[in-house]
N, C-alpha and C. Protein backbone atom coordinates (compact mmCIF):
# COMPACT_ATOMS: atom_id res chain seq x y z
N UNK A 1 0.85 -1.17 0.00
CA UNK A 1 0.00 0.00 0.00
C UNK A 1 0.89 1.23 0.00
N UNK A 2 0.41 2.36 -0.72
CA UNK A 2 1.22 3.70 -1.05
C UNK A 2 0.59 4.62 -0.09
N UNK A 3 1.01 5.63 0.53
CA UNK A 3 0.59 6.77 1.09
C UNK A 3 0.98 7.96 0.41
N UNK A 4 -0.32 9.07 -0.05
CA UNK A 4 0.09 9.85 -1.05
C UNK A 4 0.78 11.19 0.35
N UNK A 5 0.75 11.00 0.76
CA UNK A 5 1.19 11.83 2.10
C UNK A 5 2.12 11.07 3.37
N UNK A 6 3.30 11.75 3.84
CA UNK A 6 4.16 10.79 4.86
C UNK A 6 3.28 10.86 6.04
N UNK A 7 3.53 9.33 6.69
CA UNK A 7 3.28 9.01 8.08
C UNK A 7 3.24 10.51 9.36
N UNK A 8 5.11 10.47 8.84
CA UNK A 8 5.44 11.71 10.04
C UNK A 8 6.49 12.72 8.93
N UNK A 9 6.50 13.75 9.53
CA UNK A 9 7.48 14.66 9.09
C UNK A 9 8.33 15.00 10.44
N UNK A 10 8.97 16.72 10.41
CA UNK A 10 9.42 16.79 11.32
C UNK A 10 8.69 17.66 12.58
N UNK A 11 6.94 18.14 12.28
CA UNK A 11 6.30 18.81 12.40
C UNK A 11 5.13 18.33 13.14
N UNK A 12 4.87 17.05 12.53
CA UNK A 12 3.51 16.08 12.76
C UNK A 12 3.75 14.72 12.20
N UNK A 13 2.79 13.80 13.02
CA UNK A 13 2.72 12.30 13.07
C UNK A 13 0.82 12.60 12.83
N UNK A 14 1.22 11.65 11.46
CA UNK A 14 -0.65 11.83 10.83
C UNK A 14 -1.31 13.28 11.20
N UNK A 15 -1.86 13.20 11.55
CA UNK A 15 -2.86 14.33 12.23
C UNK A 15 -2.27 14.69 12.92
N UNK A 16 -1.76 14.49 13.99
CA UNK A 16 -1.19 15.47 14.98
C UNK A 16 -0.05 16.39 14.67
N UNK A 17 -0.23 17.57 14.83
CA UNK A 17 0.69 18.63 14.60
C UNK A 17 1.66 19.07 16.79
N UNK A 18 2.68 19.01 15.82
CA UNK A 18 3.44 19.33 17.20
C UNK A 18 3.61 20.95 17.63
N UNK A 19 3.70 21.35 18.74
CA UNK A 19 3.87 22.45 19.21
C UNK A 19 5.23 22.62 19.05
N UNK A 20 5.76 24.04 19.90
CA UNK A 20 6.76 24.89 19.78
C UNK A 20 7.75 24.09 20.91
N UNK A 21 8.90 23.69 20.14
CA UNK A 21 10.12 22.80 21.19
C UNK A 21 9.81 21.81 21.28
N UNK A 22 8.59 21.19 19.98
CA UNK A 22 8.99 19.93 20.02
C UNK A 22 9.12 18.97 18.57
N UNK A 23 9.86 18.26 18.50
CA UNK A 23 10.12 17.69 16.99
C UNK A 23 9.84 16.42 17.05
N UNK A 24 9.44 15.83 15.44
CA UNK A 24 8.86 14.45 15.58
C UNK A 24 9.96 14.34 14.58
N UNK A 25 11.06 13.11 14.57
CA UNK A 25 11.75 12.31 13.75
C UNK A 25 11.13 11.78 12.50
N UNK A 26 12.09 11.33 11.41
CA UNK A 26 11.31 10.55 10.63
C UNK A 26 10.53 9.28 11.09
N UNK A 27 11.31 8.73 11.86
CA UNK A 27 10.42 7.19 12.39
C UNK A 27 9.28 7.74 13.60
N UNK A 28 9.01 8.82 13.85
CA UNK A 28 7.71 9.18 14.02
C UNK A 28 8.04 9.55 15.80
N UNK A 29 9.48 9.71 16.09
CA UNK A 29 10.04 9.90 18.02
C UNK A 29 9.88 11.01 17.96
N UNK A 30 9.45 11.49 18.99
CA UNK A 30 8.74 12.86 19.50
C UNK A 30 10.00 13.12 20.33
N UNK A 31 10.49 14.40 20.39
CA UNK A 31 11.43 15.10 21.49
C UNK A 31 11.34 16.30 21.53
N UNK A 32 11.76 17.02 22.86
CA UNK A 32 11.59 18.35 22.98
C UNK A 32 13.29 18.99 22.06
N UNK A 33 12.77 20.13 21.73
CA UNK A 33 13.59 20.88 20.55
C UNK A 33 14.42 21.81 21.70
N UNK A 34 14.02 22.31 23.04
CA UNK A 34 14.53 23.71 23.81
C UNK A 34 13.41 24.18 25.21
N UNK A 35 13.67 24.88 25.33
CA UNK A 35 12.31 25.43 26.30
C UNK A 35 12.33 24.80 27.72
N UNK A 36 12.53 24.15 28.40
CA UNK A 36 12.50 23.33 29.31
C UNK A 36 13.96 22.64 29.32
N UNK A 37 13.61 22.78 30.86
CA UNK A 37 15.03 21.79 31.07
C UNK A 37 14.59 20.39 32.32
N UNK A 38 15.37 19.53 32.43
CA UNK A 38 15.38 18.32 33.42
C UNK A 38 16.71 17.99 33.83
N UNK A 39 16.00 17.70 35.30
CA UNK A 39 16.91 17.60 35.97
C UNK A 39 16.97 16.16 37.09
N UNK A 40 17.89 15.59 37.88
CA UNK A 40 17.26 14.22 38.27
C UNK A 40 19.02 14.29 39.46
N UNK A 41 18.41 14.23 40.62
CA UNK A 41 19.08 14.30 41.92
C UNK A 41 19.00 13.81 43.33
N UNK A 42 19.73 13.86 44.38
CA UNK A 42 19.23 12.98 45.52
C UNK A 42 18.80 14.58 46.38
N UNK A 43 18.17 14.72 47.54
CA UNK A 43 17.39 15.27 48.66
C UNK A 43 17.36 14.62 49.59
N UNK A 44 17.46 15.48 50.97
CA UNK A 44 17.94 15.01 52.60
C UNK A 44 16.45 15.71 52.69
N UNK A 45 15.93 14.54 53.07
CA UNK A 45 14.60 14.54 53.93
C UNK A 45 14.42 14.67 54.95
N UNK A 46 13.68 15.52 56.04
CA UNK A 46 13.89 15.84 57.91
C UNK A 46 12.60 15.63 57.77
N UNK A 47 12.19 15.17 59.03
CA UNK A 47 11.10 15.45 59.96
C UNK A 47 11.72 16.50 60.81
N UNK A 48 10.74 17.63 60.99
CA UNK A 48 10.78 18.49 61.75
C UNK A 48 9.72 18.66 63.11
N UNK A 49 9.79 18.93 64.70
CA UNK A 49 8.81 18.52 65.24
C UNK A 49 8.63 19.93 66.21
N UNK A 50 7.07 20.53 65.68
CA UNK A 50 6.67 21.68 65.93
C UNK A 50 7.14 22.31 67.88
N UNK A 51 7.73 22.80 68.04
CA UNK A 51 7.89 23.77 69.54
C UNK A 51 9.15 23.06 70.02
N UNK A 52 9.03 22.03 70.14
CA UNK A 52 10.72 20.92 70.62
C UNK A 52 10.05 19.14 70.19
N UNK A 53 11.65 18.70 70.15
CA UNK A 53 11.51 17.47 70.36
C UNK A 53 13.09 17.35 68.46
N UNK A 54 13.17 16.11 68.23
CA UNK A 54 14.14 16.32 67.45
C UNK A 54 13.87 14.41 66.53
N UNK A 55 13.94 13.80 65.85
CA UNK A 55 13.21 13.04 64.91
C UNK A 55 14.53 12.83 63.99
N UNK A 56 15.00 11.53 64.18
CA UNK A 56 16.50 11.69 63.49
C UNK A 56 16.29 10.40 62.13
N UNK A 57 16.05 10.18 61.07
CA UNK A 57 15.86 9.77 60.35
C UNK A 57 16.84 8.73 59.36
N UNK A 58 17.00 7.34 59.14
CA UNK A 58 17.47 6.54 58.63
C UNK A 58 17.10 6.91 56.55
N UNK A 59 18.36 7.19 55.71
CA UNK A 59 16.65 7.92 54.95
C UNK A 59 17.80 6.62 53.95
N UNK A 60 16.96 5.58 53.42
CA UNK A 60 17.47 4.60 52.96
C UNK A 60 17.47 4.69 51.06
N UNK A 61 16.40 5.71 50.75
CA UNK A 61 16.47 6.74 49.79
C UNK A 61 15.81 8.17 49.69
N UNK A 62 16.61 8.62 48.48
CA UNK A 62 15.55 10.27 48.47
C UNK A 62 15.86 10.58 47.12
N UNK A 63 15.03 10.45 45.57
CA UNK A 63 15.77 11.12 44.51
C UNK A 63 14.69 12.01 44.34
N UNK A 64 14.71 12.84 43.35
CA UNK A 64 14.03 13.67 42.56
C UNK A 64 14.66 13.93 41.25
N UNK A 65 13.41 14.56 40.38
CA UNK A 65 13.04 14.67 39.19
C UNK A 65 12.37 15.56 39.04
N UNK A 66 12.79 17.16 38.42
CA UNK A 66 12.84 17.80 37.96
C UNK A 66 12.55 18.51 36.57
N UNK A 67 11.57 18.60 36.13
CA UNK A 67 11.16 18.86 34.42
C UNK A 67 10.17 20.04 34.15
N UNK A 68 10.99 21.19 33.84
CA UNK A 68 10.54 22.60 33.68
C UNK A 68 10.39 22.65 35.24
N UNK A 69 9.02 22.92 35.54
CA UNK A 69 8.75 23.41 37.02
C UNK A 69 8.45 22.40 37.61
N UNK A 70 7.69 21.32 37.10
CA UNK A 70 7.29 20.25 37.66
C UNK A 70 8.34 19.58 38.82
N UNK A 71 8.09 19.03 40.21
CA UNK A 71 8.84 18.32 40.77
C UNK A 71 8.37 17.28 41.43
N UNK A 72 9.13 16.14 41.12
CA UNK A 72 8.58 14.87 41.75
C UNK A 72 9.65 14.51 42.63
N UNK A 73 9.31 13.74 43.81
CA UNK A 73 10.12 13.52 44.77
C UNK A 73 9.92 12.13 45.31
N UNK A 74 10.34 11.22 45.36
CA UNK A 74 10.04 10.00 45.97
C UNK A 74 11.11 9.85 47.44
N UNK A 75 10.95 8.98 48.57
CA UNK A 75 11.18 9.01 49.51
C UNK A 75 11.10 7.53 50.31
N UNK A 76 12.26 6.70 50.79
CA UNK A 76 12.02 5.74 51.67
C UNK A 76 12.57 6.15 53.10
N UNK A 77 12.54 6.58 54.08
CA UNK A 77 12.95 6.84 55.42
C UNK A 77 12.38 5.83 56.53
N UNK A 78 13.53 5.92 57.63
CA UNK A 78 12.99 5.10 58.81
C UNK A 78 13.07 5.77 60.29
N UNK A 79 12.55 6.17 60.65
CA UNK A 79 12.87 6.96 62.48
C UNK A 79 14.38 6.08 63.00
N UNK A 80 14.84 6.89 63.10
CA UNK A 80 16.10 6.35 63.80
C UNK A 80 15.81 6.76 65.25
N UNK A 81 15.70 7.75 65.36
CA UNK A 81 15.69 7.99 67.39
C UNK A 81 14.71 9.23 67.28
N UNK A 82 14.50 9.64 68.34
CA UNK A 82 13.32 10.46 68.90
C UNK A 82 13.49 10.82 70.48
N UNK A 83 13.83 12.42 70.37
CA UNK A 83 14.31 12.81 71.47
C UNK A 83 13.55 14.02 71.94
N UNK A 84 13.23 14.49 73.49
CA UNK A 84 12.61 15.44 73.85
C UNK A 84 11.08 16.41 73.37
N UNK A 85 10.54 15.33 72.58
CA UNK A 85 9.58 15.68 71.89
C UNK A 85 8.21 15.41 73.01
N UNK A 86 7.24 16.75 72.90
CA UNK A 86 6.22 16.39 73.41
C UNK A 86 4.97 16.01 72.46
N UNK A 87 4.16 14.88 73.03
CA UNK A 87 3.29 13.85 72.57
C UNK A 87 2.11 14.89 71.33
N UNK A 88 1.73 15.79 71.81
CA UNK A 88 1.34 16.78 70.69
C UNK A 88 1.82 17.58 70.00
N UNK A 89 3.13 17.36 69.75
CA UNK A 89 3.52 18.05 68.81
C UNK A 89 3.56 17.72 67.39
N UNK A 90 3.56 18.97 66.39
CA UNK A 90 2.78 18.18 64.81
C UNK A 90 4.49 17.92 63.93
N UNK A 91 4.10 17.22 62.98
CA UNK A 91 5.59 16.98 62.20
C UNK A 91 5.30 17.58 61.04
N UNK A 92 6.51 17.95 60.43
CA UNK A 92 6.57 18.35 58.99
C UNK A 92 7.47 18.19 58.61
N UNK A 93 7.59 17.67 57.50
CA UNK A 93 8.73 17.02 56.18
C UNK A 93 9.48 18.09 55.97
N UNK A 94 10.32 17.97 56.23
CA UNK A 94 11.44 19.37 55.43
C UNK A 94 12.48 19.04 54.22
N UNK A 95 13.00 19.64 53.94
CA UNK A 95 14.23 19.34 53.14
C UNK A 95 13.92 19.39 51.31
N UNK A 96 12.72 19.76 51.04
CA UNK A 96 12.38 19.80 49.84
C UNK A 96 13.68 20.29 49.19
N UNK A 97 14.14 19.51 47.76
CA UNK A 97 15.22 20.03 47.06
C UNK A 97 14.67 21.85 46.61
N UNK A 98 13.50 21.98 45.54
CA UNK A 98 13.35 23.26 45.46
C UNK A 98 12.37 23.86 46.19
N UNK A 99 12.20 24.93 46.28
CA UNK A 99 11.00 26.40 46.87
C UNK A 99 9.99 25.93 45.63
N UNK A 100 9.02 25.60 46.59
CA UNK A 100 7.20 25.96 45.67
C UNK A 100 6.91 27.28 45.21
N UNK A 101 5.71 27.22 43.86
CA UNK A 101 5.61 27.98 43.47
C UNK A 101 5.05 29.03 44.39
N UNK A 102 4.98 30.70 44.83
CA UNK A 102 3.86 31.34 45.16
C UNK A 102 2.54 31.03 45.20
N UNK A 103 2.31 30.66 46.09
CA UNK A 103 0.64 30.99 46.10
C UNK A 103 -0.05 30.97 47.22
N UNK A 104 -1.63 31.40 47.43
CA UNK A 104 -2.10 30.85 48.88
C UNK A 104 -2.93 29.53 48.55
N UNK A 105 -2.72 28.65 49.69
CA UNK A 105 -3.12 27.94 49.52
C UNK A 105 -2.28 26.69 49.59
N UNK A 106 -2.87 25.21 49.13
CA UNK A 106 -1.74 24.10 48.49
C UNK A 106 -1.78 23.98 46.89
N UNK A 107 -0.29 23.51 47.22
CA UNK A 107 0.25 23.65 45.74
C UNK A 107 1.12 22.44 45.01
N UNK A 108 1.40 21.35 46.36
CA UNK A 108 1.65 20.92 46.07
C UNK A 108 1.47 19.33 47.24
N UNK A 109 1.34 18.26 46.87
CA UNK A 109 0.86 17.06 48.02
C UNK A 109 1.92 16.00 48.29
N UNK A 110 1.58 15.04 48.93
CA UNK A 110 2.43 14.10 49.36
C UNK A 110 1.57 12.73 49.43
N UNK A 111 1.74 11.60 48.92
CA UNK A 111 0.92 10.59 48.87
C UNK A 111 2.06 9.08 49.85
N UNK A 112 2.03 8.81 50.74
CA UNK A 112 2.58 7.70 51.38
C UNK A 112 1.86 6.55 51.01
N UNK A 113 2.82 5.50 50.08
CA UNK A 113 2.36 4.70 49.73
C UNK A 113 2.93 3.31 50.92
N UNK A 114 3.85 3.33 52.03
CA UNK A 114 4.06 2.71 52.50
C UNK A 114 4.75 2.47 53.61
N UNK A 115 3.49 2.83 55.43
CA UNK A 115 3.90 2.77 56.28
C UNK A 115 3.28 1.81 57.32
N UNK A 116 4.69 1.89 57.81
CA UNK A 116 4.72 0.50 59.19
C UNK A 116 5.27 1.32 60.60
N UNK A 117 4.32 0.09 61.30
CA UNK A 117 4.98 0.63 62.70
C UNK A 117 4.58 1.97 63.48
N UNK A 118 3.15 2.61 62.98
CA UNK A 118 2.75 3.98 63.80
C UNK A 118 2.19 3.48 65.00
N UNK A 119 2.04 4.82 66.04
CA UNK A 119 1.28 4.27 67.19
C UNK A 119 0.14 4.64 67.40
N UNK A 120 -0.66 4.78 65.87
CA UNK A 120 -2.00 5.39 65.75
C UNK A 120 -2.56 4.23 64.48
N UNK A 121 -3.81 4.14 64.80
CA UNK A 121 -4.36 3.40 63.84
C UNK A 121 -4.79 4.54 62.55
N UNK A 122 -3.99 4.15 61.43
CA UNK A 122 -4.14 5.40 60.25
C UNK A 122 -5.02 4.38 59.66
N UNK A 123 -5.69 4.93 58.10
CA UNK A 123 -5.85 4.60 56.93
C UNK A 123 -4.96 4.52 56.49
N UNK A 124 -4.48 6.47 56.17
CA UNK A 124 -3.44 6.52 55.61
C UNK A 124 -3.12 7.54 55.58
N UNK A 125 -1.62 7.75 55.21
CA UNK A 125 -0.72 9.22 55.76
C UNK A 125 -0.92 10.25 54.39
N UNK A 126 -1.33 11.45 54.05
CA UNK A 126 -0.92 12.53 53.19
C UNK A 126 -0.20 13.80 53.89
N UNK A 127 -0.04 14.11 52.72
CA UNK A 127 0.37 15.75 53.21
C UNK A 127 0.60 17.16 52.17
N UNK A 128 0.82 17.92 52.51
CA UNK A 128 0.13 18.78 51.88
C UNK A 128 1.84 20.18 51.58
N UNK A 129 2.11 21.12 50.44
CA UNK A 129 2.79 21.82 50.36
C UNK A 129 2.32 23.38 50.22
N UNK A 130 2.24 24.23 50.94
CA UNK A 130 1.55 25.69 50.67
C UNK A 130 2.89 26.27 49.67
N UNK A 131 2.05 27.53 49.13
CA UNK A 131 3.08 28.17 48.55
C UNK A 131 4.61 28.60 49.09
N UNK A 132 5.69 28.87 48.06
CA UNK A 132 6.69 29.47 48.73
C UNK A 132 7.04 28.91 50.27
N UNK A 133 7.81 27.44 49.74
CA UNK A 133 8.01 26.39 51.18
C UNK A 133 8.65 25.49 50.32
N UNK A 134 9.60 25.23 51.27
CA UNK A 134 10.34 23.68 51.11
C UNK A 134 10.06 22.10 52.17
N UNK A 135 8.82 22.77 52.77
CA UNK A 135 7.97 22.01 53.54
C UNK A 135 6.65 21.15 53.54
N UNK A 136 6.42 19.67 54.13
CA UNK A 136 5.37 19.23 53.61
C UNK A 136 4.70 19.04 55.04
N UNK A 137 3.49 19.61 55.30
CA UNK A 137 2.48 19.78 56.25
C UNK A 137 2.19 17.81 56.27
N UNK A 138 2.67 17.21 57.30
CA UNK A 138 2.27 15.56 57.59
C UNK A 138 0.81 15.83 58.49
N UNK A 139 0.18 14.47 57.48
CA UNK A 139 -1.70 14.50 58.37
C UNK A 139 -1.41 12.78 58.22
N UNK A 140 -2.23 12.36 59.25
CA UNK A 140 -3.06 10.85 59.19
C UNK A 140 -4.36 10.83 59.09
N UNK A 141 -4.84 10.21 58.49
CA UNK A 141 -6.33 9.84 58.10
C UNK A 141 -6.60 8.75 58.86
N UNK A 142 -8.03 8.80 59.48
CA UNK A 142 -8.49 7.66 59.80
C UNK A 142 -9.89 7.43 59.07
N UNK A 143 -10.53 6.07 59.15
CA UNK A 143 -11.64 5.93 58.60
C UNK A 143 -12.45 6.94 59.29
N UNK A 144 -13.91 7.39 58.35
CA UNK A 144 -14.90 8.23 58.90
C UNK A 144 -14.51 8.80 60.04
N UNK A 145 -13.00 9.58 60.13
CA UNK A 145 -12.67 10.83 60.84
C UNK A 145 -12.29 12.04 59.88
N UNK A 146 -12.05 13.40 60.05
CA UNK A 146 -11.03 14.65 59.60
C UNK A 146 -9.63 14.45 59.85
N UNK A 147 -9.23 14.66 59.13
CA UNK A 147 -7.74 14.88 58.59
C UNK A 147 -7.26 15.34 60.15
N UNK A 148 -6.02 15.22 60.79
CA UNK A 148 -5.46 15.41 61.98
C UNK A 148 -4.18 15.58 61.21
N UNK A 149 -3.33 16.18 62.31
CA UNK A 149 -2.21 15.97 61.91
C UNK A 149 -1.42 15.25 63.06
N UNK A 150 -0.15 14.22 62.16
CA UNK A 150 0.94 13.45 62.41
C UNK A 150 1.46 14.03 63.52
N UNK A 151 1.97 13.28 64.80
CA UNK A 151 2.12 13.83 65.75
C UNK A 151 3.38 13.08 65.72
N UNK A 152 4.25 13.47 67.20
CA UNK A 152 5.88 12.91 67.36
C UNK A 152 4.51 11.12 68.14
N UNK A 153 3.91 11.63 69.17
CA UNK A 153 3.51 10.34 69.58
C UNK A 153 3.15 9.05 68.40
N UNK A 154 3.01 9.73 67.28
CA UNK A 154 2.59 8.99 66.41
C UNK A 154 3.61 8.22 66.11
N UNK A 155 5.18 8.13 65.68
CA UNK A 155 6.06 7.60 65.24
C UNK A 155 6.71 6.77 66.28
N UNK A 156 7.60 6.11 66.00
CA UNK A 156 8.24 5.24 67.38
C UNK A 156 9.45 5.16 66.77
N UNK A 157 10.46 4.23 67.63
CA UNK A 157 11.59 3.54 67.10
C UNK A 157 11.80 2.53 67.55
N UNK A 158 11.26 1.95 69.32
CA UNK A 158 11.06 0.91 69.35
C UNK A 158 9.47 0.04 69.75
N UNK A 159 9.13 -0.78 69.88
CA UNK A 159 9.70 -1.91 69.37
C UNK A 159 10.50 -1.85 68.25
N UNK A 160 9.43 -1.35 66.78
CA UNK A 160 9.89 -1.37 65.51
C UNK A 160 9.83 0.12 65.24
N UNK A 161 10.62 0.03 64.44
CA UNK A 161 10.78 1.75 63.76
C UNK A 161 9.62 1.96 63.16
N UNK A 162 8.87 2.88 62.57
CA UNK A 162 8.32 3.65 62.02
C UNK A 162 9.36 4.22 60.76
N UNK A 163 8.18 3.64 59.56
CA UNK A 163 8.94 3.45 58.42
C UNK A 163 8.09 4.13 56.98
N UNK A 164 8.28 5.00 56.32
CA UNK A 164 7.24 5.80 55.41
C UNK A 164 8.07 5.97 54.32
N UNK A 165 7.16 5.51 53.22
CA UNK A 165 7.69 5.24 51.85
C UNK A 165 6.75 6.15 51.07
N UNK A 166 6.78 7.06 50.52
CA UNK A 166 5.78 7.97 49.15
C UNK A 166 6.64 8.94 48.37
N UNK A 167 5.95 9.51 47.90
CA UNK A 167 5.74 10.30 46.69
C UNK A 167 5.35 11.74 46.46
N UNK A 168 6.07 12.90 46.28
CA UNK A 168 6.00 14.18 47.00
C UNK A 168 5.49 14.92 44.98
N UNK A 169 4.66 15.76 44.90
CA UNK A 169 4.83 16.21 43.57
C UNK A 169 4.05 17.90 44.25
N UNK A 170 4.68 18.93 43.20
CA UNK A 170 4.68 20.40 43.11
C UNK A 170 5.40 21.02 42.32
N UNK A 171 4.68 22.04 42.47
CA UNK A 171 5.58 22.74 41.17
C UNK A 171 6.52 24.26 41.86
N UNK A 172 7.73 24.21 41.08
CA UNK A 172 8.94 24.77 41.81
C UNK A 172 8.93 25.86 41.51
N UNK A 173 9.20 27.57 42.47
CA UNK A 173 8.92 28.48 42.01
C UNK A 173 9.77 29.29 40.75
N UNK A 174 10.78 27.79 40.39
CA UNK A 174 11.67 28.22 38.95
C UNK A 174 12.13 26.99 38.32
């Protein structure tokens, strides 16, 4: 069979026409031409614990991924020790590689796909990034309750550590 017209050019694949910074090959591979950049690195993850107390962290990984503004962050950590902290005090993730974009509000979330060892019965852990912050606001969910937030009582080290595995995404204020 003949095609009186090519598959792809360097412009478009059939019908689809490509935008600005990006080129389609002859065999029909799509790539960006300019405009954007990526980037792909490791990040020191903290728990931080609101008024006192101190949360010392095993962090067994931390990379990120970087593309234009977009930032993704993945995360395996384990509580190593836990010192002088009082039982209500709230935690928050620190150490974000970049600053969030401006804004009010959230801008950017945190999804924990895998924890062991709390001293609270969760569902499950999120969290949340406001504008202009390298910080992630930690909450536990329970069934048919409101969102609370992650407390130092919540984590342990012994018996077993307290161990949180997820996925951080926002967009960077450059």
């Amino acid at each position: 069979m003949s095609f009186l017209f090519p598959i792809a050019t360097t412009t478009s694949v059939g019908l689809v026409q490509a935008g600005t910074n990006i080129a389609i090959d002859a065999n029909g591979v799509i790539s960006t031409t300019g405009g954007g950049s990526a980037t792909i690195g490791t990040w020191v993850p903290t728990i931080l614990v609101a008024s006192a107390g101190t949360i010392t962290l095993l962090v067994e990984t931390a990379r990120y991924a970087k593309i234009g503004q977009q930032v993704i962050c993945y995360f395996d950590i384990t509580v190593a020790s836990c010192s002088l902290g009082a039982n209500n005090n709230v935690l928050t993730m620190g150490g974000l590689p970049f600053t969030s974009i401006a804004g009010v509000g959230v801008v950017g979330s945190l999804v924990v796909s895998v924890f062991e060892n709390l001293n609270v019965n969760q569902s499950y852990i999120t969290g949340t990034i406001e504008g202009n912050s390298t910080l992630v606001q930690l909450y536990t969910i329970h069934n048919a309750a409101s969102n609370s937030r992650l407390t130092y009582a919540d984590v342990q080290v012994t018996p077993l550590p307290t161990r949180l595995v997820g996925t951080i995404t926002y967009l960077s204020a450059s």
